[in-house]
N, C-alpha and C. Protein backbone atom coordinates (compact mmCIF):
# COMPACT_ATOMS: atom_id res chain seq x y z
N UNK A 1 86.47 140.28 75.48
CA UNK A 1 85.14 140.58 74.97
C UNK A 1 84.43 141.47 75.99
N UNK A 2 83.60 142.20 75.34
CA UNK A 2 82.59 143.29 76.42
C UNK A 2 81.57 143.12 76.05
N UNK A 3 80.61 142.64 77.25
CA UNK A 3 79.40 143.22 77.00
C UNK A 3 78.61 143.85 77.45
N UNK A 4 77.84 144.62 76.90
CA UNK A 4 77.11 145.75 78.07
C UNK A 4 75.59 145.27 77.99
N UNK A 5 75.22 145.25 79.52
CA UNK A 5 73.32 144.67 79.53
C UNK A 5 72.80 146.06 79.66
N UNK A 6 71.70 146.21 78.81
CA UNK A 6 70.95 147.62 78.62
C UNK A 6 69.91 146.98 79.08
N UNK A 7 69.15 147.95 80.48
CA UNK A 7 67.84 147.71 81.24
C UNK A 7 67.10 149.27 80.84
N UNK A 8 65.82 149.13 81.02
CA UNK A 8 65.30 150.11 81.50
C UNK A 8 65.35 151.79 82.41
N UNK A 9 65.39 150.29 83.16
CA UNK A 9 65.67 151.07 84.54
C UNK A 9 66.80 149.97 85.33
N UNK A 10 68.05 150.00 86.24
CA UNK A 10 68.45 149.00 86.86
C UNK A 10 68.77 149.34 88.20
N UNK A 11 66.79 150.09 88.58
CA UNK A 11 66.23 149.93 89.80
C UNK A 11 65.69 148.09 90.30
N UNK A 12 65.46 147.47 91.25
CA UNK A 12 65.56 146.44 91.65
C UNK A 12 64.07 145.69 90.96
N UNK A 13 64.42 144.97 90.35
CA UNK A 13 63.55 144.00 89.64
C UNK A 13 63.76 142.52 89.08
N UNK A 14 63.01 142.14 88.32
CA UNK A 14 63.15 140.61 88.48
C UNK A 14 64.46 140.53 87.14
N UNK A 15 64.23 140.80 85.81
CA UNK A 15 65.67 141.36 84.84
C UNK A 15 66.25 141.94 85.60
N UNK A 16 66.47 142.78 85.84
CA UNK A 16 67.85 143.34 86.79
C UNK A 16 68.61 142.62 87.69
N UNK A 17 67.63 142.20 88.50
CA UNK A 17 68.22 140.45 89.16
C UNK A 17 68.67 139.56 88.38
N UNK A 18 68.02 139.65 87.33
CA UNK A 18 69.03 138.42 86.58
C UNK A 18 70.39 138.81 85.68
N UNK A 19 70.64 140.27 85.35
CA UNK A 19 71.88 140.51 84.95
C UNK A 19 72.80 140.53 86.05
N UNK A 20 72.63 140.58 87.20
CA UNK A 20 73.13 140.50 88.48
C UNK A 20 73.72 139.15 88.49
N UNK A 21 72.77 138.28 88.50
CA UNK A 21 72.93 136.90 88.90
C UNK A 21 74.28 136.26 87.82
N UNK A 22 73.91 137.00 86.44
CA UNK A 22 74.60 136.64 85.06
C UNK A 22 76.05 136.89 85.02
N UNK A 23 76.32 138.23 85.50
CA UNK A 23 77.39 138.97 85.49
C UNK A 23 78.25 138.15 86.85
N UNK A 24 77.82 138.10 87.88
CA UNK A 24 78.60 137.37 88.85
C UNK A 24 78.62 135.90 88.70
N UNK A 25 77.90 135.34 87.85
CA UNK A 25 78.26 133.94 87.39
C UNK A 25 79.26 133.23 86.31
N UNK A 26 79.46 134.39 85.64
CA UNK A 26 80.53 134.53 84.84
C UNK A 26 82.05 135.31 85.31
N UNK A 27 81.79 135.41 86.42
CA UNK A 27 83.01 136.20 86.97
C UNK A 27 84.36 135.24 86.79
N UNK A 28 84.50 133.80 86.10
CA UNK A 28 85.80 133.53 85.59
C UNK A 28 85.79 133.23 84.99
N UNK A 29 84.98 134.08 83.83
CA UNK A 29 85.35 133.90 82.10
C UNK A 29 86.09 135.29 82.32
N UNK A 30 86.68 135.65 80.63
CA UNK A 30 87.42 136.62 80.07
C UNK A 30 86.77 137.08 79.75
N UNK A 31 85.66 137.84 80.35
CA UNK A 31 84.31 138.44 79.74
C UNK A 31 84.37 139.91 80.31
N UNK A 32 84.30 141.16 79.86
CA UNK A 32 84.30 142.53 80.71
C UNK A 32 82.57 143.11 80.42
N UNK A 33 82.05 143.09 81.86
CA UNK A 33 80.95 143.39 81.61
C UNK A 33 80.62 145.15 82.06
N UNK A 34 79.14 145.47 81.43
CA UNK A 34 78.88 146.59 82.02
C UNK A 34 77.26 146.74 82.02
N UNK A 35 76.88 147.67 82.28
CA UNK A 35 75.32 148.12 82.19
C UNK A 35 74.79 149.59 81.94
N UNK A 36 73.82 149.54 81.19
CA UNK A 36 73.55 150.68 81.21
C UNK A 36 72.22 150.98 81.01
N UNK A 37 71.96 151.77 81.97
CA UNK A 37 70.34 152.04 82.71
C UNK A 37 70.10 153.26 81.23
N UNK A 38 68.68 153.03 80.98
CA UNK A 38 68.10 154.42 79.89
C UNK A 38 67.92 155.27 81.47
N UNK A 39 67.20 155.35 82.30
CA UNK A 39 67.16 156.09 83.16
C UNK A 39 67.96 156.22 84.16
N UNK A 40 68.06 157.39 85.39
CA UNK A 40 68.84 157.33 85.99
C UNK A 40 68.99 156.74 86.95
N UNK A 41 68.06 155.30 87.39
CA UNK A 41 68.24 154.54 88.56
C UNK A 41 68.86 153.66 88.17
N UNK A 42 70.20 153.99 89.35
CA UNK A 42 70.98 152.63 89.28
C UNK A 42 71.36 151.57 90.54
N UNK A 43 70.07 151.50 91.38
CA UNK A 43 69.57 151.43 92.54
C UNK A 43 70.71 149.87 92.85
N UNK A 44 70.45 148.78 91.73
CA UNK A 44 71.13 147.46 91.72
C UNK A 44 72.46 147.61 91.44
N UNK A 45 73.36 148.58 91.18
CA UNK A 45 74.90 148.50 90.94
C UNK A 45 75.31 148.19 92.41
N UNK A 46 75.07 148.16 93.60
CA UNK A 46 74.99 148.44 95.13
C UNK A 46 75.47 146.27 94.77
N UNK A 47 74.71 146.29 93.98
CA UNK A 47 74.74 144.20 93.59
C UNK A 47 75.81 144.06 93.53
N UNK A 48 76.22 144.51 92.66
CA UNK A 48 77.29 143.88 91.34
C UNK A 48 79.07 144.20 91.76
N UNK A 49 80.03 143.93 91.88
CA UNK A 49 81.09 144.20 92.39
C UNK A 49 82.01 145.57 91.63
N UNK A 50 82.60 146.06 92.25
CA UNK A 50 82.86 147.26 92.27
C UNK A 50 83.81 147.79 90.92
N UNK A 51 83.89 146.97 90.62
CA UNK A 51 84.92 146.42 88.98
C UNK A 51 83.86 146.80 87.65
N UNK A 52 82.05 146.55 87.89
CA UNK A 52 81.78 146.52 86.73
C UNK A 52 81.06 148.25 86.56
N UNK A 53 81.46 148.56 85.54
CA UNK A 53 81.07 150.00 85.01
C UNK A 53 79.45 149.88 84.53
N UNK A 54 78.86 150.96 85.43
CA UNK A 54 77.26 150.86 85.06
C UNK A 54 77.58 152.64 84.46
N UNK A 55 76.26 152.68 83.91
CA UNK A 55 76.26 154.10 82.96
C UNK A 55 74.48 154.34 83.38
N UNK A 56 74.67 155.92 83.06
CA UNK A 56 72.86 155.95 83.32
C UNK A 56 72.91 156.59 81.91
N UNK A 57 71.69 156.68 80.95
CA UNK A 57 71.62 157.75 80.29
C UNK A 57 70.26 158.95 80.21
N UNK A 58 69.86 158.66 81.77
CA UNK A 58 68.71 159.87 82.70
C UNK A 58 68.09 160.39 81.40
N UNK A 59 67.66 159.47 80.95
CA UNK A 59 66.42 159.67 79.94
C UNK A 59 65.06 158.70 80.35
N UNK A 60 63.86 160.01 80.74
CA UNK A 60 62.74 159.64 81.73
C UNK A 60 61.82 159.53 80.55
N UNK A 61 61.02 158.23 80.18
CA UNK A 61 60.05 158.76 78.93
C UNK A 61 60.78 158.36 77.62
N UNK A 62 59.50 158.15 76.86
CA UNK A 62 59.72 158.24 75.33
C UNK A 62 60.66 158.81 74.70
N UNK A 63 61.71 158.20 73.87
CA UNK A 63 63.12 159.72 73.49
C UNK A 63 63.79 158.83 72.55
N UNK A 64 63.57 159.59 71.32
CA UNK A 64 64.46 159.18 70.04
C UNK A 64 66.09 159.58 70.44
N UNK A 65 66.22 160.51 71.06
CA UNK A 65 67.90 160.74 71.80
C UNK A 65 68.07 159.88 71.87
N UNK A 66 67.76 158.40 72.75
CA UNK A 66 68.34 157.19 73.59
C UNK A 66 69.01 156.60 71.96
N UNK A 67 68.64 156.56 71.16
CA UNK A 67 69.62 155.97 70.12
C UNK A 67 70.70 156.28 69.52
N UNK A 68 70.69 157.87 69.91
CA UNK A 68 72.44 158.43 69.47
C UNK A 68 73.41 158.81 70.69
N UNK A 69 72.06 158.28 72.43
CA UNK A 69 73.52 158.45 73.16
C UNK A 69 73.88 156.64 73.50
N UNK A 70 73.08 155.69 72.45
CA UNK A 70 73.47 154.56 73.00
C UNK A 70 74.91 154.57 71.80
N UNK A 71 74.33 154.80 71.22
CA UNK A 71 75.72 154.61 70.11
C UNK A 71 76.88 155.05 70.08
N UNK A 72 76.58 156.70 70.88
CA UNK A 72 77.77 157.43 71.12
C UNK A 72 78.64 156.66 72.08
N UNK A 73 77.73 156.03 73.25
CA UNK A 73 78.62 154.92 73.96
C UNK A 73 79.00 153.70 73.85
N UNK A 74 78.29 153.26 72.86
CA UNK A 74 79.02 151.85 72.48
C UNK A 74 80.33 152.24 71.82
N UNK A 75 80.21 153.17 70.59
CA UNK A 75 81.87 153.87 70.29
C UNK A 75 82.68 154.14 71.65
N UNK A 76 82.03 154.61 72.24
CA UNK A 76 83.43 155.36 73.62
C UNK A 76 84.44 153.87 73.98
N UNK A 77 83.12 153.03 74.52
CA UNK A 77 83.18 151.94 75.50
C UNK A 77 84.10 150.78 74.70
N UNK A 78 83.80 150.82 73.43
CA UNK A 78 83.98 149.82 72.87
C UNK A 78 83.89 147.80 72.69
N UNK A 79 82.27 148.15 72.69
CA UNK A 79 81.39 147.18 73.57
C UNK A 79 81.87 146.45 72.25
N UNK A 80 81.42 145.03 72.55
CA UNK A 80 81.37 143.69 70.88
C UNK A 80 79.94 143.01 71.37
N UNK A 81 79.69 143.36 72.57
CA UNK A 81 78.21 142.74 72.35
C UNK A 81 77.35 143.17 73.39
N UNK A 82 75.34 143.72 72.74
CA UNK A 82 74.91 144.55 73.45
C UNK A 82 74.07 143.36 74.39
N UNK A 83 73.28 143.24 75.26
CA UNK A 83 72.26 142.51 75.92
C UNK A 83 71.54 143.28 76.24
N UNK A 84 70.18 143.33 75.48
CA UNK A 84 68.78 144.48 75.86
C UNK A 84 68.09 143.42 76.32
């Protein structure tokens, strides 16, 4: 199973801390995790161990785009479950 946590931003904050906390607490399930920042800070991947795939999609601001490049990557990635 995959799931990808979609933040904001996953510059250092109190959610971002907690997909942190989430993702390494589950580190012995069969679970493949990832993240993906709407903007381009990915200040907290520096957290998370070197295995999990973070994505930016450096969109600053308001943007109807963010819905056809989230989709375009859930196809790539082939996520089964999102966490916003």
């Amino acid at each position: 199973m995959h799931v990808m946590h979609i933040v904001g931003s996953f510059g250092p904050g109190g959610a971002e801390m907690g997909i942190v906390r989430l993702i390494k607490g589950m580190k012995d399930l069969p679970v493949k995790h990832s993240v993906c920042s709407l903007s381009s800070d990915l200040t907290m991947k520096s957290h998370l161990p070197d295995t999990i795939c973070c994505h930016s999609l450096e969109i600053e601001g308001p943007s109807f785009s963010a819905f056809k490049k989230l989709a375009s990557l859930f196809r790539k990635t082939g996520v089964d479950i999102v966490h916003v």
